[in-house]
Every structure is written in C-alpha cells, then in structure tokens.
Protein backbone atom coordinates (compact mmCIF):
# COMPACT_ATOMS: atom_id res chain seq x y z
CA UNK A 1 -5.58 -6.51 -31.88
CA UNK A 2 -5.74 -2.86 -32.10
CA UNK A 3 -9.63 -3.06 -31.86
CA UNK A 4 -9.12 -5.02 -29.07
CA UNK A 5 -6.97 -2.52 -27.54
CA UNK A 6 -8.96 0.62 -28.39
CA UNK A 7 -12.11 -0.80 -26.92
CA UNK A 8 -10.56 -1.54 -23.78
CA UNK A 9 -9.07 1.81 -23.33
CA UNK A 10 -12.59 3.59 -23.36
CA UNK A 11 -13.55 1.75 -20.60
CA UNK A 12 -13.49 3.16 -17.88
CA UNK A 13 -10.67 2.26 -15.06
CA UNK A 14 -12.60 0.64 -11.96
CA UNK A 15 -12.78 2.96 -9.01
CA UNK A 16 -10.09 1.93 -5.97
CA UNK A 17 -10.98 1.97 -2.62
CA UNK A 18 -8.30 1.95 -0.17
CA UNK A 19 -8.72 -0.69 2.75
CA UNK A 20 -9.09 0.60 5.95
CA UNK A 21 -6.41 1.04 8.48
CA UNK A 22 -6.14 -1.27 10.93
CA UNK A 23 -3.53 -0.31 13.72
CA UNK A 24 -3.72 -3.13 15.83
CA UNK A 25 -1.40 -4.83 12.48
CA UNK A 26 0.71 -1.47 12.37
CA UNK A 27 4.29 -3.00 14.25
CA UNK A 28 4.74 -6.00 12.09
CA UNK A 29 4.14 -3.79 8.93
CA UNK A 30 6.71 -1.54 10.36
CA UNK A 31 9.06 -4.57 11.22
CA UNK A 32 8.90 -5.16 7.36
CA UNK A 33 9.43 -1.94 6.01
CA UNK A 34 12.19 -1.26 8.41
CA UNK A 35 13.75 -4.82 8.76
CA UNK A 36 13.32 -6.53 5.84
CA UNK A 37 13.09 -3.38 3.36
CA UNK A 38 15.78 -1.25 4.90
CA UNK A 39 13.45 1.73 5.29
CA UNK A 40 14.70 4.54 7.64
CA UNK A 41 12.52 3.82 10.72
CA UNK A 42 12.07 7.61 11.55
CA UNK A 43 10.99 7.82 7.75
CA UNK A 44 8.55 5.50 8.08
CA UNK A 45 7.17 6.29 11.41
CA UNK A 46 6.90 10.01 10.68
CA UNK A 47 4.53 9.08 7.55
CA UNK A 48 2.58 6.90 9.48
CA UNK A 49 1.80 9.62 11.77
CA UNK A 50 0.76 11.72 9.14
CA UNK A 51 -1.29 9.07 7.73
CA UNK A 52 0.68 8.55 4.43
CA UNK A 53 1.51 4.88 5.73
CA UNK A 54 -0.57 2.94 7.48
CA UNK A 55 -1.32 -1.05 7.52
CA UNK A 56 -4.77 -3.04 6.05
CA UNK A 57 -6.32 -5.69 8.44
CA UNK A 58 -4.29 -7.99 6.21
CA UNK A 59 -1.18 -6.57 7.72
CA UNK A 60 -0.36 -5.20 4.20
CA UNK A 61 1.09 -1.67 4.05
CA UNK A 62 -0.95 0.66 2.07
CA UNK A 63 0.78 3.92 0.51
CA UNK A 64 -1.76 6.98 0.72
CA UNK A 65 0.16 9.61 -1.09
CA UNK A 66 -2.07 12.34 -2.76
CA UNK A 67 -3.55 11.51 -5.81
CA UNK A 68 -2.45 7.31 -5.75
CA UNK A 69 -2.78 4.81 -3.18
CA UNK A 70 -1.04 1.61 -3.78
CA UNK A 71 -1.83 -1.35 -1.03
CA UNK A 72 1.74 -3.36 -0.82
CA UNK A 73 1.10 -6.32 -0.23
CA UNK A 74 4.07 -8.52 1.67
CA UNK A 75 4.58 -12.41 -0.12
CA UNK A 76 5.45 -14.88 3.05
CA UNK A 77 8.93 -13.99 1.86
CA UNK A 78 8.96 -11.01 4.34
CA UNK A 79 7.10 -12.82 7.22
C-alpha cells in the first residue's frame, strides 16, 4: 500500500485549465449563488466584476481566486 502510495505522489498533478467564461449563462449562476446559496448579491456581483466569479458555458460557477480555481459545479438540486 505504501508503495502504492509513494509512487503516486511523484507523479505529477495534471495541469487545470479553467473553462472559459461564458456571460450569456452569468444570471442563472447568480440566481444560484444568491437564491439558493444565500450569497450576499452585492458580494457576488462585485467579484464578478472583478473577474473572481464568473460562469462556464455549462452554467457552472467557476471560482478564480489567485493561485486556485475551483469550477462549482450546481447538481439539478439548485436548478
């Protein structure tokens, strides 16, 4: 197991690539983050301005803080 382990950790961690923002997707995203997550709509409008928030052509939010991105993806749950 610990072979196992070790070999896997010296492999390298695949390279991310952020999706592209699609803003034609943007105002259901927000809907979600602000209706269904509770997020402060000024919040979440301010960092989409700045770019820090933005939604995928999957109408997925995607998270681009410096140094992570993380793509949040919304089960039909939220729709």
């Amino acid at each position: 197991m610990l072979q196992a382990v070790t070999y896997y950790a010296r492999e390298p961690a695949p390279h991310f690539t952020p999706p592209a923002a699609d803003k034609t997707k943007w105002l259901p995203v927000l809907f979600q983050l602000t209706s269904k997550l509770n997020l402060p709509g000024d919040l979440v409008k301010e960092l989409n301005q700045q770019g820090l928030v933005y939604a995928d052509d999957k109408q997925n939010a995607v998270v681009n803080l410096p140094g992570a991105t993380v793509d949040v993806r919304f089960n039909r749950s939220f729709r």
